[in-house]
Protein backbone atom coordinates (compact mmCIF):
# COMPACT_ATOMS: atom_id res chain seq x y z
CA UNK A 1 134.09 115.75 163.39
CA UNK A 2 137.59 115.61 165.06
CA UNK A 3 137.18 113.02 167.63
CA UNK A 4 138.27 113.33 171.57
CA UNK A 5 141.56 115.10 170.75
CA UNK A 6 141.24 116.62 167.03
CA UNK A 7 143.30 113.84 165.37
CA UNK A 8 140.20 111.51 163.92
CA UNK A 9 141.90 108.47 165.15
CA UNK A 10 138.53 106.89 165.59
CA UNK A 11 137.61 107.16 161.91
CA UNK A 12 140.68 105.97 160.85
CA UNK A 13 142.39 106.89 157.36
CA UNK A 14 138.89 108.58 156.43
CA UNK A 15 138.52 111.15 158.92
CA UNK A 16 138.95 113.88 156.89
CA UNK A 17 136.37 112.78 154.31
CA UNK A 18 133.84 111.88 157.00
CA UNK A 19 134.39 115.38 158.00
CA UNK A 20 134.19 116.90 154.72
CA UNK A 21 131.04 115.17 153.52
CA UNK A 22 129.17 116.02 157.12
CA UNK A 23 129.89 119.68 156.86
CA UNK A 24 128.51 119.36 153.33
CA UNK A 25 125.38 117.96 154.55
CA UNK A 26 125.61 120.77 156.83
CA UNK A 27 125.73 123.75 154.17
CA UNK A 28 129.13 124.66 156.03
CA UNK A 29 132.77 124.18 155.43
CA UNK A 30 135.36 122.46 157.54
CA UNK A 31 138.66 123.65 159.37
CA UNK A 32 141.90 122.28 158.42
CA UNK A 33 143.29 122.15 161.96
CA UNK A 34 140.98 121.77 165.33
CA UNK A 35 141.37 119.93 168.28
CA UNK A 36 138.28 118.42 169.73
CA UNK A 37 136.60 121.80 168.91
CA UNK A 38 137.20 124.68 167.03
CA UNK A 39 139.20 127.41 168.45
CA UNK A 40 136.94 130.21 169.69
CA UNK A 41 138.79 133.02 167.86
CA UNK A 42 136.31 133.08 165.42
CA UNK A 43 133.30 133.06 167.63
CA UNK A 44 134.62 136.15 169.62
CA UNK A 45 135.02 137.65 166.07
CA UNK A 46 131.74 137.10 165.35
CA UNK A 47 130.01 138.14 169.16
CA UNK A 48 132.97 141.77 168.52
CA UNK A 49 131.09 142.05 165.08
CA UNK A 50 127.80 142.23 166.58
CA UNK A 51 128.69 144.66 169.64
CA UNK A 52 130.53 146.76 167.13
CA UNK A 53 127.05 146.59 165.41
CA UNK A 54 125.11 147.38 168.49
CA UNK A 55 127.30 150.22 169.44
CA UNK A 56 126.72 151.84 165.57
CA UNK A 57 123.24 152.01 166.83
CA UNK A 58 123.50 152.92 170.43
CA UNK A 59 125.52 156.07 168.47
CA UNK A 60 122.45 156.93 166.38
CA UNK A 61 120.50 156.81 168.98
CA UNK A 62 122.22 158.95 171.56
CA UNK A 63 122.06 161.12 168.86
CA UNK A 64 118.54 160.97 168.17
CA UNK A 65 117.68 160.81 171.97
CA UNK A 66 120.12 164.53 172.45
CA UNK A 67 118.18 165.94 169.35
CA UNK A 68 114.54 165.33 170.96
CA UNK A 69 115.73 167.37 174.17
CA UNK A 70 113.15 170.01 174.71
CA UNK A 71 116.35 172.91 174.24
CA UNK A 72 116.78 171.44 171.38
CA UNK A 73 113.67 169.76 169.54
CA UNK A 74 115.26 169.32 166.05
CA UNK A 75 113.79 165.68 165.47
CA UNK A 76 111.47 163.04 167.38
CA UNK A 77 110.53 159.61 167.56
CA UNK A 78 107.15 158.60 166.56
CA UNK A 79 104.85 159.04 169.34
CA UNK A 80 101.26 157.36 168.99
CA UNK A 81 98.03 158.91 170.39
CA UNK A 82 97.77 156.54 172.89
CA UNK A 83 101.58 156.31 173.83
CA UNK A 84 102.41 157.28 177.74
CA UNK A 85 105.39 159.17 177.96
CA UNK A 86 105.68 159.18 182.02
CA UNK A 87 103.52 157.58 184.35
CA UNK A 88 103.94 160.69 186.66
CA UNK A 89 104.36 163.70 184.02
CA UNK A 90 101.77 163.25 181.83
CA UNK A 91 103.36 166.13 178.63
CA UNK A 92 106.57 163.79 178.19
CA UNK A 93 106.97 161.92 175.14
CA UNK A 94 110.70 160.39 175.75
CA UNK A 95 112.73 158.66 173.06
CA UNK A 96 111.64 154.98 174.85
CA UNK A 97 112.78 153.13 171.71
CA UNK A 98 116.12 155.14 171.05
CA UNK A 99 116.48 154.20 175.20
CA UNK A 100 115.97 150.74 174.51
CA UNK A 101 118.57 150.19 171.90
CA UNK A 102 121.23 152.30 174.20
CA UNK A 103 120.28 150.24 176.77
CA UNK A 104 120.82 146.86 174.61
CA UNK A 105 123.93 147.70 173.12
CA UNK A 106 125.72 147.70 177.04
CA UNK A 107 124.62 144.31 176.97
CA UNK A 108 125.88 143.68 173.52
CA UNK A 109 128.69 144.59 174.50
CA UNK A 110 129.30 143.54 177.65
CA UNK A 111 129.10 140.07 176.01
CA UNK A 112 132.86 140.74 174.60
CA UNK A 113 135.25 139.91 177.37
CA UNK A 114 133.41 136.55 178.68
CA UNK A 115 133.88 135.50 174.89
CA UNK A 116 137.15 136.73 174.70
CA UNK A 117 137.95 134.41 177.78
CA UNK A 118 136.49 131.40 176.28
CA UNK A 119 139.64 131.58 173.80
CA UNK A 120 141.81 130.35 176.80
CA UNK A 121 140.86 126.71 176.82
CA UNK A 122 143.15 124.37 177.90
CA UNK A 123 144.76 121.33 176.52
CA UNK A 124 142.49 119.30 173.60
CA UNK A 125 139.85 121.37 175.08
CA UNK A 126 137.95 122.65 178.97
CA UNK A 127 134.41 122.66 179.70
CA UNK A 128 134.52 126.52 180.44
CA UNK A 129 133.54 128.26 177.03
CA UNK A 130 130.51 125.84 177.28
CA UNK A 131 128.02 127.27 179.65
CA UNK A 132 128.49 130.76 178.84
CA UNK A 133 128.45 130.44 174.76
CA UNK A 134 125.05 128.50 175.73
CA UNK A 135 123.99 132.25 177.30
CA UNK A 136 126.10 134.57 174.75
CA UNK A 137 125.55 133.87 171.56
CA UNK A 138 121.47 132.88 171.78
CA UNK A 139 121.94 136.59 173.52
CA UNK A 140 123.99 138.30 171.31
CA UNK A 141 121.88 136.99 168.20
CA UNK A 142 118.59 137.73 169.52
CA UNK A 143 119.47 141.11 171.13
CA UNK A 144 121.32 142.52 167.86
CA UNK A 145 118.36 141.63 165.86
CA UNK A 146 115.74 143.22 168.13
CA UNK A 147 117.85 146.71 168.31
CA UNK A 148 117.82 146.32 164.38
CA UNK A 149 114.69 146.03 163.91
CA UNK A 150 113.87 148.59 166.21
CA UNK A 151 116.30 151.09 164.73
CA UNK A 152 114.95 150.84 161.55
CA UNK A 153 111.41 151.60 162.59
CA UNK A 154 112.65 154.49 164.46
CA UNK A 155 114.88 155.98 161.42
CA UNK A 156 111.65 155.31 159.13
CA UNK A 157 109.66 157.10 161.02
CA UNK A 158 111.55 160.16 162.23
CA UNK A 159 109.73 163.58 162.47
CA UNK A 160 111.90 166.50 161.72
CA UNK A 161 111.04 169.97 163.12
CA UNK A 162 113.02 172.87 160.02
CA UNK A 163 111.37 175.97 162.43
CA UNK A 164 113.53 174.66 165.49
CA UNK A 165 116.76 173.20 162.92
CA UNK A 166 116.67 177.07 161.88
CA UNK A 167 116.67 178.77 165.13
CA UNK A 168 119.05 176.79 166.41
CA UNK A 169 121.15 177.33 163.55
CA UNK A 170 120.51 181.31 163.76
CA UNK A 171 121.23 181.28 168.08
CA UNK A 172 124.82 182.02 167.65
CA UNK A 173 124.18 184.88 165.97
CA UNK A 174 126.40 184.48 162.56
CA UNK A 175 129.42 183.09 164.74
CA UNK A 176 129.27 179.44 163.20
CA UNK A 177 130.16 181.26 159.85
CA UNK A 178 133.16 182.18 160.99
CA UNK A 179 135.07 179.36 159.10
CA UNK A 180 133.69 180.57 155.73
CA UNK A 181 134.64 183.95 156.48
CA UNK A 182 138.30 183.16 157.43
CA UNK A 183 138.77 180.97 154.05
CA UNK A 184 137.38 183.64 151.91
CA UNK A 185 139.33 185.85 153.47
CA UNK A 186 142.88 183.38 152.60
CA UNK A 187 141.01 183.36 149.03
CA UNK A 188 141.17 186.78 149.00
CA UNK A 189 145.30 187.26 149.71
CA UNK A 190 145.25 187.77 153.27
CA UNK A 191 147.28 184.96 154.97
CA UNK A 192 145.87 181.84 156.54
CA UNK A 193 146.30 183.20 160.68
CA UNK A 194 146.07 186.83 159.97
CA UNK A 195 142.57 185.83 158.54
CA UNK A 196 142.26 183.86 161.75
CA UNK A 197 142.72 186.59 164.17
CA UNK A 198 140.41 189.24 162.33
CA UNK A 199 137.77 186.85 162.61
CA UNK A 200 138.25 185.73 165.91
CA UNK A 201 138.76 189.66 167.12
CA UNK A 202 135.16 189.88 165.50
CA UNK A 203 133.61 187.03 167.16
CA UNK A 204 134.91 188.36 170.16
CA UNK A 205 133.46 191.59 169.41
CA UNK A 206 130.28 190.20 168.31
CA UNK A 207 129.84 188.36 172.04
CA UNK A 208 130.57 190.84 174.12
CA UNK A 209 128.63 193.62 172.40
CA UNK A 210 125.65 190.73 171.82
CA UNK A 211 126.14 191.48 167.81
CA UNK A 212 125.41 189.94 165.03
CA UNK A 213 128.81 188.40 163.39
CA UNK A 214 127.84 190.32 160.58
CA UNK A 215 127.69 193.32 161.93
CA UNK A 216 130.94 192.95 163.38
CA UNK A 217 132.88 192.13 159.84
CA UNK A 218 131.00 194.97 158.52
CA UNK A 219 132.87 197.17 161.36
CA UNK A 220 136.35 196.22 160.76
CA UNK A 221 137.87 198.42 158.10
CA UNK A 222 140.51 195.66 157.91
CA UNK A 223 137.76 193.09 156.82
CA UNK A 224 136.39 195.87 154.75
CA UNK A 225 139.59 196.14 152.86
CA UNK A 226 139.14 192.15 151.29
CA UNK A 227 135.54 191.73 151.45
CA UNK A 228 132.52 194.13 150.23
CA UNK A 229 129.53 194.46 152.42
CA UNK A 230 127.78 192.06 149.72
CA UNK A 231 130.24 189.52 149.67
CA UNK A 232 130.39 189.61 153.69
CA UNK A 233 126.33 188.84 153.17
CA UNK A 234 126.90 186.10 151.12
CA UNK A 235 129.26 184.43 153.01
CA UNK A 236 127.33 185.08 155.83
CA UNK A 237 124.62 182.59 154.28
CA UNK A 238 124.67 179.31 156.21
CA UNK A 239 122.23 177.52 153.34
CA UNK A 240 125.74 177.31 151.18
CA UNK A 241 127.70 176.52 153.54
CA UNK A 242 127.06 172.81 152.93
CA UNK A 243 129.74 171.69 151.55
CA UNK A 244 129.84 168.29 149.69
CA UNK A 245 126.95 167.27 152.49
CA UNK A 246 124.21 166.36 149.58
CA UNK A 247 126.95 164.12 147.33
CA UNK A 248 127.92 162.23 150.37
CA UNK A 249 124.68 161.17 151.40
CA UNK A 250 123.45 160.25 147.97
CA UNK A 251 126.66 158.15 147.90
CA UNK A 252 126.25 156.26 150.95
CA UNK A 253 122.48 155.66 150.07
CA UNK A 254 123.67 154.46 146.52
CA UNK A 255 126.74 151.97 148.34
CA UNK A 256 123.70 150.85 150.90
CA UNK A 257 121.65 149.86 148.33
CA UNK A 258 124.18 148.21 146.09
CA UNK A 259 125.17 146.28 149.37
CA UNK A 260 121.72 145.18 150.04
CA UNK A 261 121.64 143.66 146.38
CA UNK A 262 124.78 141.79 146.91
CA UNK A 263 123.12 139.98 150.16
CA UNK A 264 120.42 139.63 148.54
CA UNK A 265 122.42 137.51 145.78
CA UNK A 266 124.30 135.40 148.42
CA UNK A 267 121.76 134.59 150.33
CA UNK A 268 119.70 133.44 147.14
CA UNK A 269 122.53 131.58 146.02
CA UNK A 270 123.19 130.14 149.94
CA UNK A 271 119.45 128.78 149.38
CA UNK A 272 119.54 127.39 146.07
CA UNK A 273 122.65 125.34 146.89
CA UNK A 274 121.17 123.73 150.16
């Protein structure tokens, strides 16, 4: 409600409460300062939001999509009993939904910089933001939704495969355990980079010879000196080797859900006071 230029001049001494009481009609509040529009910093905040958005979930996905790879076949999407794969190779069951929301996000994205240019209007205002908001932000809106949706049926209905989690877990032979070695080791009195280099001389060891790590720390009387062959079989154990992994995801799924209550309460109280 700012008139041809932003000043109000055709409402005279009440623009600003013509304004105000329109944008309360509305549900919305009004800027303080605009010219015949408002400036389009806070669209192209709004279109970033949503790419950023998108590109959270093109993330999972890639993820998801490397983790179905037949080397690797930790998890999978949901595949029906009906569902095609290929239309040439009939045994492929490809991650078509964790695709599709990779594929989204470019455009997502790629909605940025136009939005970013319609900041750059001239004078009281141009015509150029006009025709491509008409295209961006129905776009933006209805593509960010869609790869929502969709990545929450996908997450929901994940299956996991432990067999092929453990023997990837077991293919380097003990080597990924060579952090928990080295810190016991530091635990034990034996400094920080001499640690280092005994179990990096093992790892090399354990390579070249095709070993298992273990079997290499067992084999250095160095090692042998700090650690016992039970403590080198305990450590050895990647199962508690998790760290803080459990807490953290309890308290992200506890911040999620005290989040989703919170919108849940605005957008009751948005309701009630339209």
């Amino acid at each position: 409600m700012s008139g041809a230029s932003g000043t109000q001049a055709a409402f005279g001494k009440h623009g600003l409460k013509v304004q105000e009481l329109a944008m309360k009609h509305l549900g919305i509040n009004s800027v303080d300062v605009s010219n015949q529009i408002i400036q389009r910093d806070r669209h192209s905040e709004f279109v970033f939001w949503m790419a950023n958005l998108a590109t959270t979930l093109d993330k999972i996905s890639i993820e998801i999509r490397s983790l179905q790879r037949s080397e690797i076949g930790e998890i999978q999407e949901s595949f029906g009993k009906k569902q095609v794969g290929s239309s040439t190779m009939p045994h492929k069951r490809n991650p078509i939904k964790s695709e599709q929301i990779c594929g989204l996000a470019r455009v997502i994205r790629g909605m940025v910089e136009p939005q970013l240019l319609n900041n750059t209007l001239w004078d009281e205002r141009d015509l150029t933001n006009s025709a491509s908001e008409r295209v961006i932000f129905p776009e933006v809106c209805i593509l960010t939704d869609h790869i929502l949706r969709t990545a929450t049926k996908v997450i929901g209905n994940l299956r996991f495969y432990p067999n092929n989690i453990k023997q990837n877990l077991e293919l380097l032979n003990g080597l990924n355990m060579g952090e928990a070695v080295m810190i016991e080791l530091a635990k034990k009195g034996v400094g920080r980079q001499e640690a280092h280099k005994l179990v990096r001389e093992c790892a090399m060891l354990a390579r070249e010879e095709k070993l298992q790590m273990q079997e290499a720390l067992l084999a250095s009387s160095t090692i042998r000196q700090s650690l016992s062959k039970e403590e080198i079989t305990q450590i050895m154990n990647p199962y508690d080797y998790i760290g803080t992994a459990v807490v953290q995801v309890e308290r992200l799924a506890e911040a999620m859900q005290a989040k989703e209550k919170e919108d849940e309460t605005l957008l009751h109280n948005f309701v009630v006071q339209r």
